[in-house]
PDB file of N, CA and C in Angstrom:
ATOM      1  N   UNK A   1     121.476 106.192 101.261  1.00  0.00           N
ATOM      2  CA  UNK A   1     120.136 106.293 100.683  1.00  0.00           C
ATOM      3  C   UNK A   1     119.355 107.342 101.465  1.00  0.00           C
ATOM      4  N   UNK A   2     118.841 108.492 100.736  1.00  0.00           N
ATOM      5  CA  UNK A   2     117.904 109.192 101.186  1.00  0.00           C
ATOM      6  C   UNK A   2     117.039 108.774 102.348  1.00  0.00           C
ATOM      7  N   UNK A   3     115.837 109.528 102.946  1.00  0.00           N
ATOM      8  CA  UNK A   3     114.837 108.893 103.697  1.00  0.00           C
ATOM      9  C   UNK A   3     113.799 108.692 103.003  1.00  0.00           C
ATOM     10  N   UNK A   4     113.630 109.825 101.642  1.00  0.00           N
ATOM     11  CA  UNK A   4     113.017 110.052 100.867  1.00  0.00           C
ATOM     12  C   UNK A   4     112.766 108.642  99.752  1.00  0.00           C
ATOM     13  N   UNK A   5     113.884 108.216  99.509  1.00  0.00           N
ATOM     14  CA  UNK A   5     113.986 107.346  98.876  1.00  0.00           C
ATOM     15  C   UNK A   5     113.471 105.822  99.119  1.00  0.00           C
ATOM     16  N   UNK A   6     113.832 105.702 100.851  1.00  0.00           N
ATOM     17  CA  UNK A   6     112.864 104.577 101.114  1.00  0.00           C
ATOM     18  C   UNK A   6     112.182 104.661 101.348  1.00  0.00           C
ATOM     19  N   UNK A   7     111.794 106.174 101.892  1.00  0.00           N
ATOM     20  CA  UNK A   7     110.266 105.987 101.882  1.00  0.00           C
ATOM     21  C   UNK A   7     109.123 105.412 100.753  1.00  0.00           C
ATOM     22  N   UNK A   8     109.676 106.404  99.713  1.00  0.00           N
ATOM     23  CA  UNK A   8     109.154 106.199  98.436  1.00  0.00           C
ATOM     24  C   UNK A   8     109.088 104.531  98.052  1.00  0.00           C
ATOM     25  N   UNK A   9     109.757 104.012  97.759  1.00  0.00           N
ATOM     26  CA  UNK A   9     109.962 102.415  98.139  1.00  0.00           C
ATOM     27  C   UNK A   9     108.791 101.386  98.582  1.00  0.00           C
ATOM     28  N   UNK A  10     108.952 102.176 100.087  1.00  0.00           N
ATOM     29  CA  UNK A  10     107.950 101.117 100.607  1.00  0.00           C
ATOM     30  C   UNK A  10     106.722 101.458 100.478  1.00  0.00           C
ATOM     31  N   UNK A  11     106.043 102.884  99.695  1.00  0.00           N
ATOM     32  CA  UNK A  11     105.033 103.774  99.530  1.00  0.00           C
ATOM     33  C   UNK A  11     104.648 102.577  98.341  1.00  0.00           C
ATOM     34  N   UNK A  12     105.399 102.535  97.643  1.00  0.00           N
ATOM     35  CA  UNK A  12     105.168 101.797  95.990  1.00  0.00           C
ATOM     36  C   UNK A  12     105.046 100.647  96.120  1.00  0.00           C
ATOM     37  N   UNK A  13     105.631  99.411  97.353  1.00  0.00           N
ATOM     38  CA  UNK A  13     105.780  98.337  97.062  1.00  0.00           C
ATOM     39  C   UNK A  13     104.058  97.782  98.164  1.00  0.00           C
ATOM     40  N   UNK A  14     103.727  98.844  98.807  1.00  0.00           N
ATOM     41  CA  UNK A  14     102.654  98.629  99.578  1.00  0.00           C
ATOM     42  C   UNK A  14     101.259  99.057  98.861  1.00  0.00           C
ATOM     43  N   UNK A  15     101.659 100.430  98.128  1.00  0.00           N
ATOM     44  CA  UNK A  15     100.095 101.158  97.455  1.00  0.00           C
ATOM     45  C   UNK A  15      99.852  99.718  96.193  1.00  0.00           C
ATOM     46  N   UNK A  16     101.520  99.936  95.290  1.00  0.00           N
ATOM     47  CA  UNK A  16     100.897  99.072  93.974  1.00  0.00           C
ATOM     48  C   UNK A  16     100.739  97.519  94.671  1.00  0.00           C
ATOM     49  N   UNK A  17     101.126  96.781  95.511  1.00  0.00           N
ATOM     50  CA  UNK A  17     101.066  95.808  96.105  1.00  0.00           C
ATOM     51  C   UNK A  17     101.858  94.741  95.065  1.00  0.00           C
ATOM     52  N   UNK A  18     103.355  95.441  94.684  1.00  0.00           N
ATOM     53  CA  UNK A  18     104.315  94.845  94.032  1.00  0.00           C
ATOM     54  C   UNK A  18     104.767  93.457  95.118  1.00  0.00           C
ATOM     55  N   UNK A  19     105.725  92.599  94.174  1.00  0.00           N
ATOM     56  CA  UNK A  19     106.101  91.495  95.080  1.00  0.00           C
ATOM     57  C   UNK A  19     107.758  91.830  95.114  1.00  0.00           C
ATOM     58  N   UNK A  20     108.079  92.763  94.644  1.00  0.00           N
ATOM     59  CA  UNK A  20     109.618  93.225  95.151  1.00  0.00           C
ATOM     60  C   UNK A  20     109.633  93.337  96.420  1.00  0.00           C
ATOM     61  N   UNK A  21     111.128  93.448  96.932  1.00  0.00           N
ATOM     62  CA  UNK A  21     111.430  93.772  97.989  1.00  0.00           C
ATOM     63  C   UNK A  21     112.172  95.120  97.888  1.00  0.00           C
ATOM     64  N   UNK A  22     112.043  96.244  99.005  1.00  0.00           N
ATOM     65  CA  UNK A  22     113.179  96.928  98.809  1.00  0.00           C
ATOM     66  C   UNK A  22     114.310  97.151  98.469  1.00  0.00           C
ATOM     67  N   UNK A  23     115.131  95.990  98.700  1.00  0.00           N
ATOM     68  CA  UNK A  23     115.837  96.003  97.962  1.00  0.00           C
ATOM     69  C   UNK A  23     116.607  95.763  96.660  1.00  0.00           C
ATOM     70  N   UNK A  24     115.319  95.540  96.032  1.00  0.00           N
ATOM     71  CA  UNK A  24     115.328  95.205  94.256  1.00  0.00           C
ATOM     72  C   UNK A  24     115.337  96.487  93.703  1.00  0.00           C
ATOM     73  N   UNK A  25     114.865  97.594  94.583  1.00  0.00           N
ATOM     74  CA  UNK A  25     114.168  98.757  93.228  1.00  0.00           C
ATOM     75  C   UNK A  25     115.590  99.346  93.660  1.00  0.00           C
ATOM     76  N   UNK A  26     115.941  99.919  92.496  1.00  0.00           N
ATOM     77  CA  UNK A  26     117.150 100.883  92.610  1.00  0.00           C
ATOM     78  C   UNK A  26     116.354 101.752  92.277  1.00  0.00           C
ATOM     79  N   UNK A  27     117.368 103.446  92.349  1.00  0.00           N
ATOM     80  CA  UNK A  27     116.823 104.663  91.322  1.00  0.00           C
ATOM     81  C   UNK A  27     117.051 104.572  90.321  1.00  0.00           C
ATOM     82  N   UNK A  28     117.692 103.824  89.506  1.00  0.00           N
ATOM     83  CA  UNK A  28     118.042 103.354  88.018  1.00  0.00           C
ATOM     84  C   UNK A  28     116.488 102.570  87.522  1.00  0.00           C
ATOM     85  N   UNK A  29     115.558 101.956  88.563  1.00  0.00           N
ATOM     86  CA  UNK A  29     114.380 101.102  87.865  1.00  0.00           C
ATOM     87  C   UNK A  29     113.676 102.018  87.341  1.00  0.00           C
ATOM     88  N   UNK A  30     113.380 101.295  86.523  1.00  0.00           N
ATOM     89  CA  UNK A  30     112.542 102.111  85.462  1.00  0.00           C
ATOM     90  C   UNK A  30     110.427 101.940  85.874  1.00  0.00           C
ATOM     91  N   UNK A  31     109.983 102.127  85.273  1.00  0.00           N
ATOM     92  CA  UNK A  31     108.675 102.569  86.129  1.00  0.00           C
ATOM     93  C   UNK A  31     107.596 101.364  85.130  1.00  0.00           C
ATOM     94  N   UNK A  32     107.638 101.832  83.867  1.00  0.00           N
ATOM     95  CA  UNK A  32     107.366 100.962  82.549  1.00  0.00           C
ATOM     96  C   UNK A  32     107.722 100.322  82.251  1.00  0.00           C
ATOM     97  N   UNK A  33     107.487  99.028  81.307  1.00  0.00           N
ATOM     98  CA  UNK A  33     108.001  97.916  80.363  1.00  0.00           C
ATOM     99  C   UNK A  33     108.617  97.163  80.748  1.00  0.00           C
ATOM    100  N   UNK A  34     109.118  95.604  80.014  1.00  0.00           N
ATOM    101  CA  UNK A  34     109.740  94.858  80.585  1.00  0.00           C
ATOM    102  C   UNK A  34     110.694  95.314  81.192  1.00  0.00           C
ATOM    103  N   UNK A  35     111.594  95.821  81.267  1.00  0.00           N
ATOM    104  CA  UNK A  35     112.698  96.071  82.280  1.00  0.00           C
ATOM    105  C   UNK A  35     112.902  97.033  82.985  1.00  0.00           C
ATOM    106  N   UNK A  36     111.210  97.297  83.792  1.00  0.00           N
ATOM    107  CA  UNK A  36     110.993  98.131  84.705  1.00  0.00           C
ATOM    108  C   UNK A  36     109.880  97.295  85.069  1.00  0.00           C
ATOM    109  N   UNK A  37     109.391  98.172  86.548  1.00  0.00           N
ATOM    110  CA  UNK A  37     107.882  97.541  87.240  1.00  0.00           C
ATOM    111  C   UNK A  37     106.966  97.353  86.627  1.00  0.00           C
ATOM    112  N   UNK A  38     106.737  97.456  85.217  1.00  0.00           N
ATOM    113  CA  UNK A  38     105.513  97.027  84.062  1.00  0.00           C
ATOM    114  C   UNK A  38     104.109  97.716  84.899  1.00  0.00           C
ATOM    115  N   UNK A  39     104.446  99.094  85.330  1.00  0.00           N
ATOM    116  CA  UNK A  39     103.124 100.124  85.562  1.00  0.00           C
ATOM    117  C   UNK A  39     102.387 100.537  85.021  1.00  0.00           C
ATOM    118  N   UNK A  40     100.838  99.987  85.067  1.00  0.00           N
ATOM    119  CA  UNK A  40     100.241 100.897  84.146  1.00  0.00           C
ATOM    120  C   UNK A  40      99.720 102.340  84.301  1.00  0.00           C
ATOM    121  N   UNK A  41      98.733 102.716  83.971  1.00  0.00           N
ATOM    122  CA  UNK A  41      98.513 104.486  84.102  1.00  0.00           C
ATOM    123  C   UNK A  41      96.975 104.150  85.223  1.00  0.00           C
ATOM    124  N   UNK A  42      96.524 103.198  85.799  1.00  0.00           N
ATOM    125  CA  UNK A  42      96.149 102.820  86.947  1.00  0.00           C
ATOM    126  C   UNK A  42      97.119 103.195  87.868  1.00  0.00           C
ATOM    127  N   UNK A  43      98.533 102.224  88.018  1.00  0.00           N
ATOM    128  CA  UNK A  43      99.471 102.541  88.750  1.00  0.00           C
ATOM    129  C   UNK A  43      99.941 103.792  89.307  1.00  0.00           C
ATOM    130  N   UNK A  44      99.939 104.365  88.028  1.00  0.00           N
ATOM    131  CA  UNK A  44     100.530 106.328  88.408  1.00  0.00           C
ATOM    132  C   UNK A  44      99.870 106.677  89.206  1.00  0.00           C
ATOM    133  N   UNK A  45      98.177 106.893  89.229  1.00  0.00           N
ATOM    134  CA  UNK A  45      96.839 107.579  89.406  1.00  0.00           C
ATOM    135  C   UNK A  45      97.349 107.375  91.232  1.00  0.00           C
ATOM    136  N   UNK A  46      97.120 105.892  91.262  1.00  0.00           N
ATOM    137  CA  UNK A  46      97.573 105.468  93.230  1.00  0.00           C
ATOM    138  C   UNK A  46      98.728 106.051  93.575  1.00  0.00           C
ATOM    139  N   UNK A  47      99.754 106.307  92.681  1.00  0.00           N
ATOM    140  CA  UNK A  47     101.017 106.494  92.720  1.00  0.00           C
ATOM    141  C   UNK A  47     101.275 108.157  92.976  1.00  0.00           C
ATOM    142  N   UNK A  48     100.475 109.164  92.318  1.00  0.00           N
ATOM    143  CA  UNK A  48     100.423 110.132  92.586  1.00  0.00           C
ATOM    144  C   UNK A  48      99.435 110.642  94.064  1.00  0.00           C
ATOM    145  N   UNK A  49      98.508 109.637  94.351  1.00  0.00           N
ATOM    146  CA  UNK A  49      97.653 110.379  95.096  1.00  0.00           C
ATOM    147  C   UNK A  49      98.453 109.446  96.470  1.00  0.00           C
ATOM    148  N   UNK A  50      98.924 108.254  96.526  1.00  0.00           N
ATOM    149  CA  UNK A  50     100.535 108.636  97.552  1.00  0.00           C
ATOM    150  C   UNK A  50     101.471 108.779  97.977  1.00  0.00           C
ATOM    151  N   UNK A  51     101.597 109.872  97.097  1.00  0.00           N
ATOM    152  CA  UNK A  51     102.900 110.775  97.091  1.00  0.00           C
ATOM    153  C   UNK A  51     102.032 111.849  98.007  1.00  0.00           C
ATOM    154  N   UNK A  52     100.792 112.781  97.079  1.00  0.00           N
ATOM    155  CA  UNK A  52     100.610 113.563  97.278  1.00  0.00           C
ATOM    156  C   UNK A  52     100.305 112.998  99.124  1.00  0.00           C
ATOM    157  N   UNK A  53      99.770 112.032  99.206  1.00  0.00           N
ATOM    158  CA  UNK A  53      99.333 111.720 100.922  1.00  0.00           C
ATOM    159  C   UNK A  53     100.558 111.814 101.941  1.00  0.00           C
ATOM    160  N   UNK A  54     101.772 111.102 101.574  1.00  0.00           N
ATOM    161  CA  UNK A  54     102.621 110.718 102.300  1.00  0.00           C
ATOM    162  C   UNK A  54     103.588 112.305 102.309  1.00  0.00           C
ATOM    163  N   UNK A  55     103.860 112.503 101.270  1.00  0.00           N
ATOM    164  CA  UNK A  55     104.842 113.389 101.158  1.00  0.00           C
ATOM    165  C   UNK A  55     104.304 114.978 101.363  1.00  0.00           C
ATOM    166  N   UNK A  56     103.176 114.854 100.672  1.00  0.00           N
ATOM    167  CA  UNK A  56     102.489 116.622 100.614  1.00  0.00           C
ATOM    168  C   UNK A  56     102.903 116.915  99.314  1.00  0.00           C
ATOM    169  N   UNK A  57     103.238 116.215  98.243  1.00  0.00           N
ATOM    170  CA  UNK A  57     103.715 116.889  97.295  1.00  0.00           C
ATOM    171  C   UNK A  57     102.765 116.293  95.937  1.00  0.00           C
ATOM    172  N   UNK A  58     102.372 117.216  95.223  1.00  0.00           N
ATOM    173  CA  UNK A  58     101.595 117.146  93.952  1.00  0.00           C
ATOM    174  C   UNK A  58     101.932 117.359  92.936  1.00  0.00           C
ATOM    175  N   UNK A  59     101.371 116.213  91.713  1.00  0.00           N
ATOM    176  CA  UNK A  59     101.954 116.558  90.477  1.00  0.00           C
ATOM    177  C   UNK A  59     100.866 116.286  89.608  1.00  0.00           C
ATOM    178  N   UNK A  60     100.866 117.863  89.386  1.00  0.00           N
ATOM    179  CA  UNK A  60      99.102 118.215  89.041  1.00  0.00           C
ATOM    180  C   UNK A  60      99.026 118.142  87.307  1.00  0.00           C
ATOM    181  N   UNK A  61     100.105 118.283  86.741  1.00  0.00           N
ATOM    182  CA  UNK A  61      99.741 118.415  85.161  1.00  0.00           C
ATOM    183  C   UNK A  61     100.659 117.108  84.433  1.00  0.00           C
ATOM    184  N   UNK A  62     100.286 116.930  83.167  1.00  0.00           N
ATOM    185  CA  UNK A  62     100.975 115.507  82.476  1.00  0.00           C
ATOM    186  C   UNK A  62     102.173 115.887  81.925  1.00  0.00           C
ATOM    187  N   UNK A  63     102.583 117.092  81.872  1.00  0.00           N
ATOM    188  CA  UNK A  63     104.078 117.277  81.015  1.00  0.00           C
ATOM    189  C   UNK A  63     104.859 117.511  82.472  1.00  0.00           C
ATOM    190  N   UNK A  64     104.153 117.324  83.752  1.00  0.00           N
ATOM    191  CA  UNK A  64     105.384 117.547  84.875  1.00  0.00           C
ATOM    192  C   UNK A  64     105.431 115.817  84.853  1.00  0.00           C
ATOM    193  N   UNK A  65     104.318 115.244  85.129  1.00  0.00           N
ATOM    194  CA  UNK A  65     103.989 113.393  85.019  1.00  0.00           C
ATOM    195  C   UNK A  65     105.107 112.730  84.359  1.00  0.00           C
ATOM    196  N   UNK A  66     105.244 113.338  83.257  1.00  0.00           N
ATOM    197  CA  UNK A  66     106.060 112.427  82.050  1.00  0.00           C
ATOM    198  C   UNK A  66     107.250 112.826  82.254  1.00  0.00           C
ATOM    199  N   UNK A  67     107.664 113.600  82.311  1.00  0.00           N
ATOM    200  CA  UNK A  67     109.582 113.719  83.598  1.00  0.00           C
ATOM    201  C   UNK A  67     109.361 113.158  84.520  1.00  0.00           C
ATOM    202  N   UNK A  68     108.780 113.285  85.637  1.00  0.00           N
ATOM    203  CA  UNK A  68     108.720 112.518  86.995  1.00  0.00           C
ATOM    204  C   UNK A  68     108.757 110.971  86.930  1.00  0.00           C
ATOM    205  N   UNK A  69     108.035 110.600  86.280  1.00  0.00           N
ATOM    206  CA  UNK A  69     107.914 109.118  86.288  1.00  0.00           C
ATOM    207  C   UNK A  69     108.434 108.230  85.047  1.00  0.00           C
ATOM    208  N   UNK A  70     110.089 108.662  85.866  1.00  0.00           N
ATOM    209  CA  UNK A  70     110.719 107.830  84.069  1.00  0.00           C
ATOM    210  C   UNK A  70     111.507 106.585  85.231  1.00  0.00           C
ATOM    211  N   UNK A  71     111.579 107.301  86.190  1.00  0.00           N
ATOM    212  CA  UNK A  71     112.825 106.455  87.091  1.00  0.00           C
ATOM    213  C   UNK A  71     111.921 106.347  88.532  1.00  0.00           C
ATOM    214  N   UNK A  72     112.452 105.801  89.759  1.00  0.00           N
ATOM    215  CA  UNK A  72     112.064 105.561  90.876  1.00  0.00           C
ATOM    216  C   UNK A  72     113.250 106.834  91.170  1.00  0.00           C
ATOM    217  N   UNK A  73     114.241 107.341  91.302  1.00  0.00           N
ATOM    218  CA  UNK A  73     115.099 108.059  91.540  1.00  0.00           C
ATOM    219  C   UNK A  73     114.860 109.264  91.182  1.00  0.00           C
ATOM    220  N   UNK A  74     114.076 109.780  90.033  1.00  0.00           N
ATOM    221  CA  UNK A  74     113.285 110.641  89.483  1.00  0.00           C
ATOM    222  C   UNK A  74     112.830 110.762  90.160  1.00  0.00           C
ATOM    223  N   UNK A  75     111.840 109.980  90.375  1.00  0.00           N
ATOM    224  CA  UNK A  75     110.399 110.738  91.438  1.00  0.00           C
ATOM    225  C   UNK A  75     111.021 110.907  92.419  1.00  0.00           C
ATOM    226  N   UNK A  76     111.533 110.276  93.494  1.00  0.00           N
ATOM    227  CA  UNK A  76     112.476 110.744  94.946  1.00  0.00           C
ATOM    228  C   UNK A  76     112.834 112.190  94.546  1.00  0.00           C
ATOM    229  N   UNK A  77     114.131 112.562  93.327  1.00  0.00           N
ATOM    230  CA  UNK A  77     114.297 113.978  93.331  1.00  0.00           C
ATOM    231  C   UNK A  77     113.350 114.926  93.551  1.00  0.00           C
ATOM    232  N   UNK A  78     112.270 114.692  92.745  1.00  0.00           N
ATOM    233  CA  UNK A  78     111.536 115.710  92.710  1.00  0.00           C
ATOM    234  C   UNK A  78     110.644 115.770  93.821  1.00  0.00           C
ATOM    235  N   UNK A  79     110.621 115.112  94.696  1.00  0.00           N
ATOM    236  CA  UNK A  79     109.831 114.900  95.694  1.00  0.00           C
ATOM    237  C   UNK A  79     110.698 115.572  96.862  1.00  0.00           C
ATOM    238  N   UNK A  80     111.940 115.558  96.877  1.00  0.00           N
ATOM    239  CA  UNK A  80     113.134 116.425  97.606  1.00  0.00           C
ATOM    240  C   UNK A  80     113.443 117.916  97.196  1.00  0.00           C
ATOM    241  N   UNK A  81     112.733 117.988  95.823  1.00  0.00           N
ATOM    242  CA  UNK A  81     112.652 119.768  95.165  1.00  0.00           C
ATOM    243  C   UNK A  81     111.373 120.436  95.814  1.00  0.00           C
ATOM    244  N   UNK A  82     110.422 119.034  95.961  1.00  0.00           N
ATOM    245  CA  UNK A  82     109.091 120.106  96.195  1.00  0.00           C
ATOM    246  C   UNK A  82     109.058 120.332  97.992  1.00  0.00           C
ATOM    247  N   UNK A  83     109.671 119.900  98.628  1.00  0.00           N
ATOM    248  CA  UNK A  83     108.994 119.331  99.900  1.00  0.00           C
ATOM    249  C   UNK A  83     109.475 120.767 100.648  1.00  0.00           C
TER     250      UNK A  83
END
């Protein structure tokens, strides 16, 4: 596993104040809907601003948003493209 990856992890399970544990989220979880973290677009908003805190990395427009945030493994990549 990346560093990136847990970081990201414990970034999400602390900002959204999920009751997972690390080791529930794969990069396969999905971000939305029942059979993902059921995030809403509250969620993203915290979700982007720490990324942008932790990592340095920004995702400033909605057609980069809507690729990035399909997967937890998604966002890690791209967070390993921008850094």
């Amino acid at each position: 596993m990346s560093e990136t990856f847990r970081k990201l992890k414990e970034l999400m399970i602390a900002r959204l104040r999920l009751t997972l544990g690390p080791e529930d989220i794969t990069e396969a979880t999905k971000l939305f809907g029942p059979d993902g973290l059921g995030l809403d677009s509250i969620d993203v908003l915290e979700l982007v601003v720490g990324i942008k805190k932790e990592f340095g990395v920004e995702i400033i427009d909605r057609e980069t948003a809507e690729k990035v945030f399909t997967s937890v493994g998604a966002i890690a990549e791209f967070i390993e493209e921008k850094k």
